[in-house]
Structure formats: structure tokens, C-alpha cells
PDB file of N, CA and C in Angstrom:
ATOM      1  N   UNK A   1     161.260  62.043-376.457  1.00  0.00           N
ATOM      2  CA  UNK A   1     161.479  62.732-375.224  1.00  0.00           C
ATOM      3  C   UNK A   1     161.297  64.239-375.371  1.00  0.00           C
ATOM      4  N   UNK A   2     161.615  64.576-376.495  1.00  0.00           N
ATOM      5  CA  UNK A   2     161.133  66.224-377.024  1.00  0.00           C
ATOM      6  C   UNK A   2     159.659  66.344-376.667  1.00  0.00           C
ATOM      7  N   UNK A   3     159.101  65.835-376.714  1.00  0.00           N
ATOM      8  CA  UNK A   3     157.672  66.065-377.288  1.00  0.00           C
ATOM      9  C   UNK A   3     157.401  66.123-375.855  1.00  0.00           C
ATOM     10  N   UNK A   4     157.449  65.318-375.079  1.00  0.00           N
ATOM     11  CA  UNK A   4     157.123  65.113-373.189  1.00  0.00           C
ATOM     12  C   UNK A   4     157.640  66.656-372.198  1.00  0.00           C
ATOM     13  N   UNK A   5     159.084  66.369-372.567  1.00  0.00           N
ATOM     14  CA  UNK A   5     159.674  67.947-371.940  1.00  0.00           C
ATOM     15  C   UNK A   5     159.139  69.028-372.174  1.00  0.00           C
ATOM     16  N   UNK A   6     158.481  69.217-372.999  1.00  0.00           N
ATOM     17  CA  UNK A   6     157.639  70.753-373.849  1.00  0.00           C
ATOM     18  C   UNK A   6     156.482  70.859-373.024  1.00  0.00           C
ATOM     19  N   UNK A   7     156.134  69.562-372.365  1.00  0.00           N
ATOM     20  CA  UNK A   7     154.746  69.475-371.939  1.00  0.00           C
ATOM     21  C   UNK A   7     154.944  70.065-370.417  1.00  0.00           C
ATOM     22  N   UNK A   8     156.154  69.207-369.848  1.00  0.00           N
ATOM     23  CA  UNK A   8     156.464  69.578-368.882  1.00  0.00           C
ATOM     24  C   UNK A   8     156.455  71.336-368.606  1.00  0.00           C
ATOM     25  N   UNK A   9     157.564  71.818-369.501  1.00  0.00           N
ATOM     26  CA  UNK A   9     157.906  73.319-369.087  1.00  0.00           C
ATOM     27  C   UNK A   9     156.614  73.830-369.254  1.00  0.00           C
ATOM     28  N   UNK A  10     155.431  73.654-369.991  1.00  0.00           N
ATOM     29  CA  UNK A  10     154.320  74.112-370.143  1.00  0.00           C
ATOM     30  C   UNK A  10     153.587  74.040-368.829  1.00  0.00           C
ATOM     31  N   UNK A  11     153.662  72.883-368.103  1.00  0.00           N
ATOM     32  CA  UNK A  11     152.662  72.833-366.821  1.00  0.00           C
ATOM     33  C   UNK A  11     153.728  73.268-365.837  1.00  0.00           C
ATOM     34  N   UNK A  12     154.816  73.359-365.671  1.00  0.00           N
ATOM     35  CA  UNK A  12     155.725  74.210-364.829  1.00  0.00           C
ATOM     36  C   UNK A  12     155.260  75.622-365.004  1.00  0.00           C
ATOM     37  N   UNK A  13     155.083  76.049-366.533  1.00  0.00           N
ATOM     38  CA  UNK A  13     154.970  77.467-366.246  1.00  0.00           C
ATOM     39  C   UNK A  13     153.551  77.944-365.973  1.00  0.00           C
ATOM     40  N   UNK A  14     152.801  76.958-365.936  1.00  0.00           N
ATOM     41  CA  UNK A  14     151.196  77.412-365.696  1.00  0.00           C
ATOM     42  C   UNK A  14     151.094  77.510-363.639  1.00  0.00           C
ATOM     43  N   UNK A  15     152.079  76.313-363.566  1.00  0.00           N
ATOM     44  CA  UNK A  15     152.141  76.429-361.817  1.00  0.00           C
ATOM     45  C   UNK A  15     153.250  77.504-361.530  1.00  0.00           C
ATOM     46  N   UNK A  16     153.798  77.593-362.530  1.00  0.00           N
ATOM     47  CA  UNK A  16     154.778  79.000-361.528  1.00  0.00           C
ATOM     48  C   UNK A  16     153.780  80.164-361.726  1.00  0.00           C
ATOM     49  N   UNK A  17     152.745  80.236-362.391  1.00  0.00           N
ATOM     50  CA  UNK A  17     151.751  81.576-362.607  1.00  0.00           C
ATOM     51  C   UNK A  17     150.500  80.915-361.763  1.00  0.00           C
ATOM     52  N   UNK A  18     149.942  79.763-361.165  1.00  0.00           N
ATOM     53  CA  UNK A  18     149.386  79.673-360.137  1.00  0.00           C
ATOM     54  C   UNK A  18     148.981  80.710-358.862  1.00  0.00           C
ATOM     55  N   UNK A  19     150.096  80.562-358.353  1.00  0.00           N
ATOM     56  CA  UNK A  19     150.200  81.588-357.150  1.00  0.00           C
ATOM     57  C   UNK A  19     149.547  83.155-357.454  1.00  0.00           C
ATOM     58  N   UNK A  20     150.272  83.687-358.417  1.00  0.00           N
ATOM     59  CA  UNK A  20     150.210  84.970-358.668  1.00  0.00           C
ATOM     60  C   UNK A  20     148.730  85.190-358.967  1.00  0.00           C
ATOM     61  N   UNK A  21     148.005  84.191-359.885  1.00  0.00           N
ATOM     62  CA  UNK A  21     146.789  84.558-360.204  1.00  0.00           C
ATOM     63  C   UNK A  21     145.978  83.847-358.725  1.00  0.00           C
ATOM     64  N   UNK A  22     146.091  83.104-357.922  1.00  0.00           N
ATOM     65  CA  UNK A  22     145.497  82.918-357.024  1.00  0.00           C
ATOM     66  C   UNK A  22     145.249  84.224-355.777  1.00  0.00           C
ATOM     67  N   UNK A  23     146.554  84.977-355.756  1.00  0.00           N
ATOM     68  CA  UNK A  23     146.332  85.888-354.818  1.00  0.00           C
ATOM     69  C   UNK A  23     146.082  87.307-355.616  1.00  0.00           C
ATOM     70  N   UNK A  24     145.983  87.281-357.064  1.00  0.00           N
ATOM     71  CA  UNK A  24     145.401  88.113-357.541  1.00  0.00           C
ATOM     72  C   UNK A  24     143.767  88.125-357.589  1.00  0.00           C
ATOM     73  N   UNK A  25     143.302  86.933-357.597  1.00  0.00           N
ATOM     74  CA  UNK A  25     141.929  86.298-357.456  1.00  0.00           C
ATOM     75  C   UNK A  25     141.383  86.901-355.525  1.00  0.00           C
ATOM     76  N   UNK A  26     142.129  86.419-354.838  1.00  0.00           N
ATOM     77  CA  UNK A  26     141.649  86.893-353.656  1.00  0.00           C
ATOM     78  C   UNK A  26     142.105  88.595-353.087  1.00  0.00           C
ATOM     79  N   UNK A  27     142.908  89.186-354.103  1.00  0.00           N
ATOM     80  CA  UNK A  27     143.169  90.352-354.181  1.00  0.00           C
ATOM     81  C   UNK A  27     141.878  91.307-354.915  1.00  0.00           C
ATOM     82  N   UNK A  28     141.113  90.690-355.994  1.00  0.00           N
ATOM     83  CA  UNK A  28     140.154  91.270-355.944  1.00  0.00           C
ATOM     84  C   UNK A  28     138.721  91.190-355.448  1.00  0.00           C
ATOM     85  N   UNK A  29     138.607  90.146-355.090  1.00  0.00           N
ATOM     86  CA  UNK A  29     137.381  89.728-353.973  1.00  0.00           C
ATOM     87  C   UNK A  29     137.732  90.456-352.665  1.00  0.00           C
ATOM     88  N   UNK A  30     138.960  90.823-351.926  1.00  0.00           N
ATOM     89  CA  UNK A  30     138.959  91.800-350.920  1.00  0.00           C
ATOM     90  C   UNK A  30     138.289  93.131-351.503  1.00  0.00           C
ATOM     91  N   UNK A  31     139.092  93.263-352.807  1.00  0.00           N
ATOM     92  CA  UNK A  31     138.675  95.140-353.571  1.00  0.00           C
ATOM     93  C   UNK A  31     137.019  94.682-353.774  1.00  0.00           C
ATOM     94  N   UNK A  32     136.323  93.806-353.833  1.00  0.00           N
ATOM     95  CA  UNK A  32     134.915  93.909-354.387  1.00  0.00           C
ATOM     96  C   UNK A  32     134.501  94.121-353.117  1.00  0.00           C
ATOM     97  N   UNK A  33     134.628  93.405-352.016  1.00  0.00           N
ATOM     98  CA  UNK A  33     133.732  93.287-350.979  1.00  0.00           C
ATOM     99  C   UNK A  33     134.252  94.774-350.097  1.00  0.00           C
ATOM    100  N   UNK A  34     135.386  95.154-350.050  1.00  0.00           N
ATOM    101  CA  UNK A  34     135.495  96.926-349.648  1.00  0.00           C
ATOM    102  C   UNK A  34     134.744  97.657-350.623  1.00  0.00           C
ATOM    103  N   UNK A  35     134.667  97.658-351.696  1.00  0.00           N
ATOM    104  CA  UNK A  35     134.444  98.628-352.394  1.00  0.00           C
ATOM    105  C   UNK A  35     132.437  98.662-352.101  1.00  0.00           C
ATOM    106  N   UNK A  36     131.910  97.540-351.674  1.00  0.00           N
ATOM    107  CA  UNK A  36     130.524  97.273-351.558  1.00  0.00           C
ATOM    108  C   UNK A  36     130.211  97.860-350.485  1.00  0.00           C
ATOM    109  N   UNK A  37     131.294  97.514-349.151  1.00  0.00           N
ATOM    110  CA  UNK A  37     131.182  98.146-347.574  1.00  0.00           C
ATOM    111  C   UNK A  37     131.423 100.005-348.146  1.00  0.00           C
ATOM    112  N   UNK A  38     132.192 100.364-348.804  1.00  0.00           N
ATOM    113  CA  UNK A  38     132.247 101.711-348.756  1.00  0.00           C
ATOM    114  C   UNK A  38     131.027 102.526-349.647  1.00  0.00           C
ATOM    115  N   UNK A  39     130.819 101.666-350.615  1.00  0.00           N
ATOM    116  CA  UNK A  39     129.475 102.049-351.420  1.00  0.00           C
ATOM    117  C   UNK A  39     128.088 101.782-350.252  1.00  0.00           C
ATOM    118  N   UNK A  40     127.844 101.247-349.195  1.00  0.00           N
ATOM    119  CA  UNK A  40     127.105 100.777-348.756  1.00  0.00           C
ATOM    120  C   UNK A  40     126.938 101.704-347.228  1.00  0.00           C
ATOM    121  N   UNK A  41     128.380 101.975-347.178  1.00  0.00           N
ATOM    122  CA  UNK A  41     128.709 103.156-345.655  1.00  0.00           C
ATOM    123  C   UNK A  41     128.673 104.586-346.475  1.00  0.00           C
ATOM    124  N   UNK A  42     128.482 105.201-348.038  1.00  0.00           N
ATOM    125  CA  UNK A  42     128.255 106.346-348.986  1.00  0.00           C
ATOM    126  C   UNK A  42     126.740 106.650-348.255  1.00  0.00           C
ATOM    127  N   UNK A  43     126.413 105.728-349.057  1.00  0.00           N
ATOM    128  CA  UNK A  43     124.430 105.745-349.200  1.00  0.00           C
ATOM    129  C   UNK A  43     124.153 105.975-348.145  1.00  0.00           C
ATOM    130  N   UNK A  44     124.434 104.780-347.152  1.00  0.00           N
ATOM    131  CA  UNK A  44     123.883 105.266-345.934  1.00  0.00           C
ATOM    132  C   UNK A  44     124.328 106.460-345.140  1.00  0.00           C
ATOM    133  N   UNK A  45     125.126 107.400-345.476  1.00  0.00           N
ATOM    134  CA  UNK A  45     125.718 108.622-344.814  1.00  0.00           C
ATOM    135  C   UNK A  45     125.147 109.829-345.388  1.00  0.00           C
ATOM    136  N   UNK A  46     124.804 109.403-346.963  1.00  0.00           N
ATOM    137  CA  UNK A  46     124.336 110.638-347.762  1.00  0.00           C
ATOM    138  C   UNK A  46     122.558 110.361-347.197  1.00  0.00           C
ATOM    139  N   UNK A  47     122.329 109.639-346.623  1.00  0.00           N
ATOM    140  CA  UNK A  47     120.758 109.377-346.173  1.00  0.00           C
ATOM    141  C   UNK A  47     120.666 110.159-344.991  1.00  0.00           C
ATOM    142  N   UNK A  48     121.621 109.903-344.401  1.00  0.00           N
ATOM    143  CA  UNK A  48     121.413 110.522-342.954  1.00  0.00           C
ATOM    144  C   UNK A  48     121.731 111.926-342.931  1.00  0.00           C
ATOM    145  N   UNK A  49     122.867 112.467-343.732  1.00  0.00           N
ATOM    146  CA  UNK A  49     123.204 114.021-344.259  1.00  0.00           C
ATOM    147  C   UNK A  49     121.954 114.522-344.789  1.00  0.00           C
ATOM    148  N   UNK A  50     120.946 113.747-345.375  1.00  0.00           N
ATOM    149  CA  UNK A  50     120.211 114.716-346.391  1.00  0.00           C
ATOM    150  C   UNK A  50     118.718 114.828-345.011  1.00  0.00           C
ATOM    151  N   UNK A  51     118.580 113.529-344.247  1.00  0.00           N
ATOM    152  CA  UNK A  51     117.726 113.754-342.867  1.00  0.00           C
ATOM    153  C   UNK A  51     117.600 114.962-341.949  1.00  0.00           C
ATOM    154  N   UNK A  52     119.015 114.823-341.704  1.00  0.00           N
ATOM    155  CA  UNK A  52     119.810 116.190-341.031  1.00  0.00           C
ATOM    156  C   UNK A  52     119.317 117.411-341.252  1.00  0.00           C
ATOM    157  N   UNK A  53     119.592 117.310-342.664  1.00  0.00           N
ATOM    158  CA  UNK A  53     119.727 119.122-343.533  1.00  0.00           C
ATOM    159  C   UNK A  53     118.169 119.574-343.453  1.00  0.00           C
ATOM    160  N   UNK A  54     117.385 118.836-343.731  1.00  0.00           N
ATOM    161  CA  UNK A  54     115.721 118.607-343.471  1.00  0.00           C
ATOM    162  C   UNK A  54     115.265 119.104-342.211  1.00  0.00           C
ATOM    163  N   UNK A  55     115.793 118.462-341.475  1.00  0.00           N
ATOM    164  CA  UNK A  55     115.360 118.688-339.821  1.00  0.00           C
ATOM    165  C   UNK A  55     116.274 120.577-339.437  1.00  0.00           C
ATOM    166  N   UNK A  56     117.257 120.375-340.016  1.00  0.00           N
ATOM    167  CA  UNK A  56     117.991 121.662-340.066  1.00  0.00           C
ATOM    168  C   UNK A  56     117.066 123.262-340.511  1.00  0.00           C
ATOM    169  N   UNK A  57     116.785 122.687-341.724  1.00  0.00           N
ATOM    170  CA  UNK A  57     115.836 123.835-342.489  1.00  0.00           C
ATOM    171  C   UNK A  57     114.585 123.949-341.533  1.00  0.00           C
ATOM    172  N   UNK A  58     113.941 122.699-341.094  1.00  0.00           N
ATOM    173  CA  UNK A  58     112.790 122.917-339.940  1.00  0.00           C
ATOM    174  C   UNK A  58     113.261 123.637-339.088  1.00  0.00           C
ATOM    175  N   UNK A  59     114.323 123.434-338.455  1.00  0.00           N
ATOM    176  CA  UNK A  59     114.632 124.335-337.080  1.00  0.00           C
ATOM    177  C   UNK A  59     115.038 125.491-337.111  1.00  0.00           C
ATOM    178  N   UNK A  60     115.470 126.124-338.750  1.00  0.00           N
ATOM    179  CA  UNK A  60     115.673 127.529-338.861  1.00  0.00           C
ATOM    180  C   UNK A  60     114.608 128.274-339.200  1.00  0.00           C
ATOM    181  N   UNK A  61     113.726 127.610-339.802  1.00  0.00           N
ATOM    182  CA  UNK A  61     112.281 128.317-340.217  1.00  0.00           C
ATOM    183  C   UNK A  61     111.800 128.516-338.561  1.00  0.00           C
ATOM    184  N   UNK A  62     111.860 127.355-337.623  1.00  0.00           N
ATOM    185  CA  UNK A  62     110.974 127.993-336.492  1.00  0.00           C
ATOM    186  C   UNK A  62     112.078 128.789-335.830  1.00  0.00           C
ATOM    187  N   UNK A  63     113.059 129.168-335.835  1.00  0.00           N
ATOM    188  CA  UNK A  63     113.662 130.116-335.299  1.00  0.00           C
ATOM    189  C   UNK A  63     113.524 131.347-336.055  1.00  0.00           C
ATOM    190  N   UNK A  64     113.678 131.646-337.003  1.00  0.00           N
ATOM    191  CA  UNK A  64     113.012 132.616-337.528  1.00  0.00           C
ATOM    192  C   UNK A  64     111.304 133.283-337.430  1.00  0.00           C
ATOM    193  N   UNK A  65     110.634 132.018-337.440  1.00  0.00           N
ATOM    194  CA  UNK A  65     109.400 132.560-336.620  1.00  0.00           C
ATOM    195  C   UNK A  65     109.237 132.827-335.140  1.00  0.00           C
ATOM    196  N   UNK A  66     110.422 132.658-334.400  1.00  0.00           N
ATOM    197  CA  UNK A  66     109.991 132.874-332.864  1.00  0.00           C
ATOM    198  C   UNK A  66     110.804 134.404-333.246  1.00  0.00           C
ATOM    199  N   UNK A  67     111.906 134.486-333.629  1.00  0.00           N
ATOM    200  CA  UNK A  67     112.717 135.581-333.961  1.00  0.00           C
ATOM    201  C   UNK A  67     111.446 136.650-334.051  1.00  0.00           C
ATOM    202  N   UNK A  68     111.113 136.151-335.226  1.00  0.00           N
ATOM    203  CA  UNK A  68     109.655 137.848-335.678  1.00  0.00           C
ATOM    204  C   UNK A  68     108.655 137.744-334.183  1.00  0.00           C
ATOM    205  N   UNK A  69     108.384 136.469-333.737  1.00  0.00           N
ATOM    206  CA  UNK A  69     107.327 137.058-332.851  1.00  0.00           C
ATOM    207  C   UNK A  69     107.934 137.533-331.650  1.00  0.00           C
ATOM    208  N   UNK A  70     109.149 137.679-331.040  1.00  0.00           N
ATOM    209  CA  UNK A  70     110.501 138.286-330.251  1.00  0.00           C
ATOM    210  C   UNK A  70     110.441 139.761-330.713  1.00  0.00           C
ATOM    211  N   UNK A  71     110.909 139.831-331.814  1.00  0.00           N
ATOM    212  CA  UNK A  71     110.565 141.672-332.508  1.00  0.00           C
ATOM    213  C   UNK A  71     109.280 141.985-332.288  1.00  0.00           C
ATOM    214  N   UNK A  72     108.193 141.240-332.447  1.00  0.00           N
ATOM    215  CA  UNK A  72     106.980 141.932-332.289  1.00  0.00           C
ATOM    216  C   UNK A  72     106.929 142.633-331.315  1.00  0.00           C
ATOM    217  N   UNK A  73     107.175 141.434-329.605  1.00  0.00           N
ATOM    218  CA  UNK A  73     107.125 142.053-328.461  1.00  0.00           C
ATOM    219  C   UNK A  73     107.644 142.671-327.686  1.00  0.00           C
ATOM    220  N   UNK A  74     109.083 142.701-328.963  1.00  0.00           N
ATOM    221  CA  UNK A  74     109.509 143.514-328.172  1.00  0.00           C
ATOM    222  C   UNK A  74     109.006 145.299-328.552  1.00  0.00           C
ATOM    223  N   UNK A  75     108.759 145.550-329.590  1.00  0.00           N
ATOM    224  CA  UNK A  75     107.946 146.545-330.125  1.00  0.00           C
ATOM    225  C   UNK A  75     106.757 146.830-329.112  1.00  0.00           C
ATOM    226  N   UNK A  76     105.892 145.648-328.748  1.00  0.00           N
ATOM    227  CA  UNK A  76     104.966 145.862-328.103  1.00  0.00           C
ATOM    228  C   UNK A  76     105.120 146.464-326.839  1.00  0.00           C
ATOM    229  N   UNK A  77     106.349 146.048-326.268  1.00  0.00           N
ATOM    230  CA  UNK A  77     106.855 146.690-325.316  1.00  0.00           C
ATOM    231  C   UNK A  77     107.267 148.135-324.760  1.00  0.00           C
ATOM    232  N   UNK A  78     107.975 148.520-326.134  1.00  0.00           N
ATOM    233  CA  UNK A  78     108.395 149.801-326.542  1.00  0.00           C
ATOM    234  C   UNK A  78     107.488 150.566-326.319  1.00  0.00           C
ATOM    235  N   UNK A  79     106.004 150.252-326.884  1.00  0.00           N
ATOM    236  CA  UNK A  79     105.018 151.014-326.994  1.00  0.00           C
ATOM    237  C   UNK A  79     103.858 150.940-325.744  1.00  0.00           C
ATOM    238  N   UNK A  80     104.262 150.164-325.176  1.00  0.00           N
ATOM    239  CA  UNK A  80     103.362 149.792-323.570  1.00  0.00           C
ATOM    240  C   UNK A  80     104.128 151.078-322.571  1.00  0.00           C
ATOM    241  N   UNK A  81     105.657 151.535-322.934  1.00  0.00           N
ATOM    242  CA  UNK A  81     105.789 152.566-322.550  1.00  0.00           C
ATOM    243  C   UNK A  81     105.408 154.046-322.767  1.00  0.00           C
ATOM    244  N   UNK A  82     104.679 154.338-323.198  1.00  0.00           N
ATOM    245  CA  UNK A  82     104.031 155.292-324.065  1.00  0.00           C
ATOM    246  C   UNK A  82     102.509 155.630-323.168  1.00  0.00           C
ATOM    247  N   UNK A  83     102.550 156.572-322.211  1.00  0.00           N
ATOM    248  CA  UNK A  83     101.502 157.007-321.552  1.00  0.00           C
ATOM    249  C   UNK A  83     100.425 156.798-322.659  1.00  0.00           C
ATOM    250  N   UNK A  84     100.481 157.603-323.732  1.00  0.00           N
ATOM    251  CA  UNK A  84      99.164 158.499-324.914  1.00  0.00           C
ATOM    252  C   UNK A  84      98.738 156.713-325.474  1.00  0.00           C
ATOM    253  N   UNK A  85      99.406 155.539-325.813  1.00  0.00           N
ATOM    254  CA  UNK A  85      99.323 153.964-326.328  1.00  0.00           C
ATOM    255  C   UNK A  85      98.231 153.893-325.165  1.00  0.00           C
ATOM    256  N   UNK A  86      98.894 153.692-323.950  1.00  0.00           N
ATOM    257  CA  UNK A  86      98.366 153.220-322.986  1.00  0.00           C
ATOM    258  C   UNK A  86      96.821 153.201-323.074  1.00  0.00           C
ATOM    259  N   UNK A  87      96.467 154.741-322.853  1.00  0.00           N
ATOM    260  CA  UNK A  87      95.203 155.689-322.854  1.00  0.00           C
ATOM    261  C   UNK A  87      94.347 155.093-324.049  1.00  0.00           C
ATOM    262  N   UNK A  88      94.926 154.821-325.257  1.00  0.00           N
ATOM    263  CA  UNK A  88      93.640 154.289-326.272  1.00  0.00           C
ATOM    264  C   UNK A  88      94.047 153.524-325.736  1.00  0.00           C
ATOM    265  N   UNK A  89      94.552 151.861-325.403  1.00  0.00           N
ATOM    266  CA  UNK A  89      94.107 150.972-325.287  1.00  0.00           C
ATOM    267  C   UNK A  89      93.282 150.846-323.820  1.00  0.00           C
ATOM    268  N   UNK A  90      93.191 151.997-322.945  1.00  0.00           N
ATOM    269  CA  UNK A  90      91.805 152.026-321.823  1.00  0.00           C
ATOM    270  C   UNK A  90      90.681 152.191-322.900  1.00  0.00           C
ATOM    271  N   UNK A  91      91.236 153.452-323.658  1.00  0.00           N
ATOM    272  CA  UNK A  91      89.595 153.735-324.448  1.00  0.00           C
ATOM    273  C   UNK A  91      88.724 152.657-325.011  1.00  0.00           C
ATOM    274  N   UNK A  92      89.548 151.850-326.210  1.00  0.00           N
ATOM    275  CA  UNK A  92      89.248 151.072-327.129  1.00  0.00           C
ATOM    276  C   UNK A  92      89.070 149.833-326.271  1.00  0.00           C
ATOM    277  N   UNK A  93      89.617 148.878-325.221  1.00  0.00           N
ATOM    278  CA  UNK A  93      89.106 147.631-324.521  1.00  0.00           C
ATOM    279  C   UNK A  93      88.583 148.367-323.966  1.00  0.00           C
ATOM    280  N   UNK A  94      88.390 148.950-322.565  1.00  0.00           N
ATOM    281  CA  UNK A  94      87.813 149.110-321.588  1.00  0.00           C
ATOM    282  C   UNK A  94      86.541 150.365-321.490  1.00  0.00           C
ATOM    283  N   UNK A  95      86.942 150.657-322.251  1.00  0.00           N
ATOM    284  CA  UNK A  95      85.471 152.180-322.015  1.00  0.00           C
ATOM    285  C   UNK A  95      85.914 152.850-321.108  1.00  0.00           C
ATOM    286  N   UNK A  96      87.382 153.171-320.701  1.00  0.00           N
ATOM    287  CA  UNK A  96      87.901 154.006-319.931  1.00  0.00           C
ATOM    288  C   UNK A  96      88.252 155.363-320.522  1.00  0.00           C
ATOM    289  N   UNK A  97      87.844 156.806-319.517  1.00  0.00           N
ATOM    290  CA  UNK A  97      87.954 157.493-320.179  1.00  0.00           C
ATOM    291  C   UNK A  97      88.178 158.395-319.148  1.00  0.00           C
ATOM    292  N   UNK A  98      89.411 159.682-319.421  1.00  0.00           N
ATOM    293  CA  UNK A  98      89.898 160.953-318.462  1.00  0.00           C
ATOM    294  C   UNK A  98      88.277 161.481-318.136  1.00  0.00           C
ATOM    295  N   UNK A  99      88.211 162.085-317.049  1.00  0.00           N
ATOM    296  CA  UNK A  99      87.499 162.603-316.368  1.00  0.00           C
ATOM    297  C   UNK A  99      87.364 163.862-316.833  1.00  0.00           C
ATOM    298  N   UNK A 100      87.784 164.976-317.165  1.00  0.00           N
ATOM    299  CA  UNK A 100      87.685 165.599-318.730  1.00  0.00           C
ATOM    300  C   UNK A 100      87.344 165.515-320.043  1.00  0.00           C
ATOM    301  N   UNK A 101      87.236 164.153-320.537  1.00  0.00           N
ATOM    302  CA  UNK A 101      87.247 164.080-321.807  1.00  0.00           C
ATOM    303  C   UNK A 101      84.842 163.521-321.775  1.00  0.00           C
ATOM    304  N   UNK A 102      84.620 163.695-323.121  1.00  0.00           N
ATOM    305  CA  UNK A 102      83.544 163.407-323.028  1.00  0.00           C
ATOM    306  C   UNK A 102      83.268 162.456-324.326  1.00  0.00           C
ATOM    307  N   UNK A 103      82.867 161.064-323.877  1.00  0.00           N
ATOM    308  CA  UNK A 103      82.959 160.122-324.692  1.00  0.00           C
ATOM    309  C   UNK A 103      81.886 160.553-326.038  1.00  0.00           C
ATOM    310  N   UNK A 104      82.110 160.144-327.297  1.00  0.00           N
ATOM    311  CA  UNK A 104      80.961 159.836-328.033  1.00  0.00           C
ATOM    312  C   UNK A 104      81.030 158.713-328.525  1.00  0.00           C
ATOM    313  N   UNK A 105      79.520 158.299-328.543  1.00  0.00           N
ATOM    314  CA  UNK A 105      78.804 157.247-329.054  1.00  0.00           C
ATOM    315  C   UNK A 105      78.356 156.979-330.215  1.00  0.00           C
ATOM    316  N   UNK A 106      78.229 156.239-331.235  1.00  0.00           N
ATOM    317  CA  UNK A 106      76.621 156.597-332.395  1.00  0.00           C
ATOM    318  C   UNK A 106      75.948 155.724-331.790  1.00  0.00           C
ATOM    319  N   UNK A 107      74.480 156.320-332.005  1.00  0.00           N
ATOM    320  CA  UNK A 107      73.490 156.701-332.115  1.00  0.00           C
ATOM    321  C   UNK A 107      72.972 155.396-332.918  1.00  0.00           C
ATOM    322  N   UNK A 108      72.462 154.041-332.312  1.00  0.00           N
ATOM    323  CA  UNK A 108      72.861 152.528-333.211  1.00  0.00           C
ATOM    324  C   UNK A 108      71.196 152.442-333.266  1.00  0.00           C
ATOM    325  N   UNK A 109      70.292 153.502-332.658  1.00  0.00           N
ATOM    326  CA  UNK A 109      68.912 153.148-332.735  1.00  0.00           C
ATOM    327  C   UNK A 109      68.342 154.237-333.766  1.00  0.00           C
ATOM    328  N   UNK A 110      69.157 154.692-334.473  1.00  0.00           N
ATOM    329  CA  UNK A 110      68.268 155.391-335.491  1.00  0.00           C
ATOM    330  C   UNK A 110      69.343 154.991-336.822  1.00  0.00           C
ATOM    331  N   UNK A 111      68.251 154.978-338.107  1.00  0.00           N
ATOM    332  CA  UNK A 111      68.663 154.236-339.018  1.00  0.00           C
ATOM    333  C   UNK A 111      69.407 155.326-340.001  1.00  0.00           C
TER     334      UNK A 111
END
């Protein structure tokens, strides 16, 4: 009867540790399958952060280029106020010239 009882407390104590390793078993199959959703919601966030930052750098480069061509005109502006600006740009487009002043030409038929 020794020999039987030993056997017993042996499979008693494997079922009293049953439980514990059963919900330790489904305790880490929850931690695997979160830990896959959060590795899986990482990647896909650091994909879309790094999309972003891309499209970001595009939209500061063209703001910076509208920026300079904004300074240009507005410079251009500055200087559209300027009677004496004005006057060369009659001279130089238009062949406009004060009624006083006496244009010169060269001379494109002699070598």
C-alpha cells in the first residue's frame, strides 16, 4: 500500500500544479499575441511617421522657394518705385527715350 499512496500524492501534486501551468500557458499566448499587435501597430506608425517627415521636408523646401520668390518681388517692387529704374527699363525694352536726351546706336554695318 506504500508503494500505491506515493503514486497517488505524485499525481495529486501534478493536478494541483495543472491549473497554474494551464493559465500560465494561456497567460503567455495573450503576452505573445499583444506583444505581435504592438510590434505590428510600432512598424506600421514608424512607416507612416517617416512618410510624413518626407512630405514635411517637401513642403518646407517649397515654402522656402515661394518665400525667395516673395523677397524677390517684393524688391521688384521697391524698385518699380524709383522714377530713374523706371526710365531704363523704357530705355532698355522699349526704345523709349526723354525728348532731350539723344539716343546712341552702333554702327552694326561697318565691321
Amino acid at each position: 500500500m506504500g508503494k500505491y499512496a506515493s503514486q497517488t500524492s505524485v499525481n495529486q501534486g501534478s493536478t494541483k500544479y495543472a491549473g497554474g501551468r494551464r493559465r500560465l500557458s494561456l497567460w503567455m499566448c495573450f503576452m505573445v499575441l499583444f506583444m505581435s499587435w504592438a510590434g505590428y501597430t510600432l512598424f506600421n506608425q514608424n512607416s507612416q511617421i517617416a512618410d510624413t517627415n518626407a512630405e514635411l521636408v517637401k513642403k518646407q523646401a517649397a515654402k522656402a522657394a515661394s518665400d525667395e520668390a516673395v523677397l524677390q518681388l517684393k524688391h521688384e517692387v521697391n524698385r518699380l518705385q524709383d522714377p530713374e529704374y523706371i526710365g531704363q527699363l523704357a530705355r532698355k525694352d522699349y526704345g523709349l527715350y526723354r525728348p532731350e536726351e539723344i539716343p546712341i546706336r552702333p554702327d552694326v554695318s561697318s565691321p
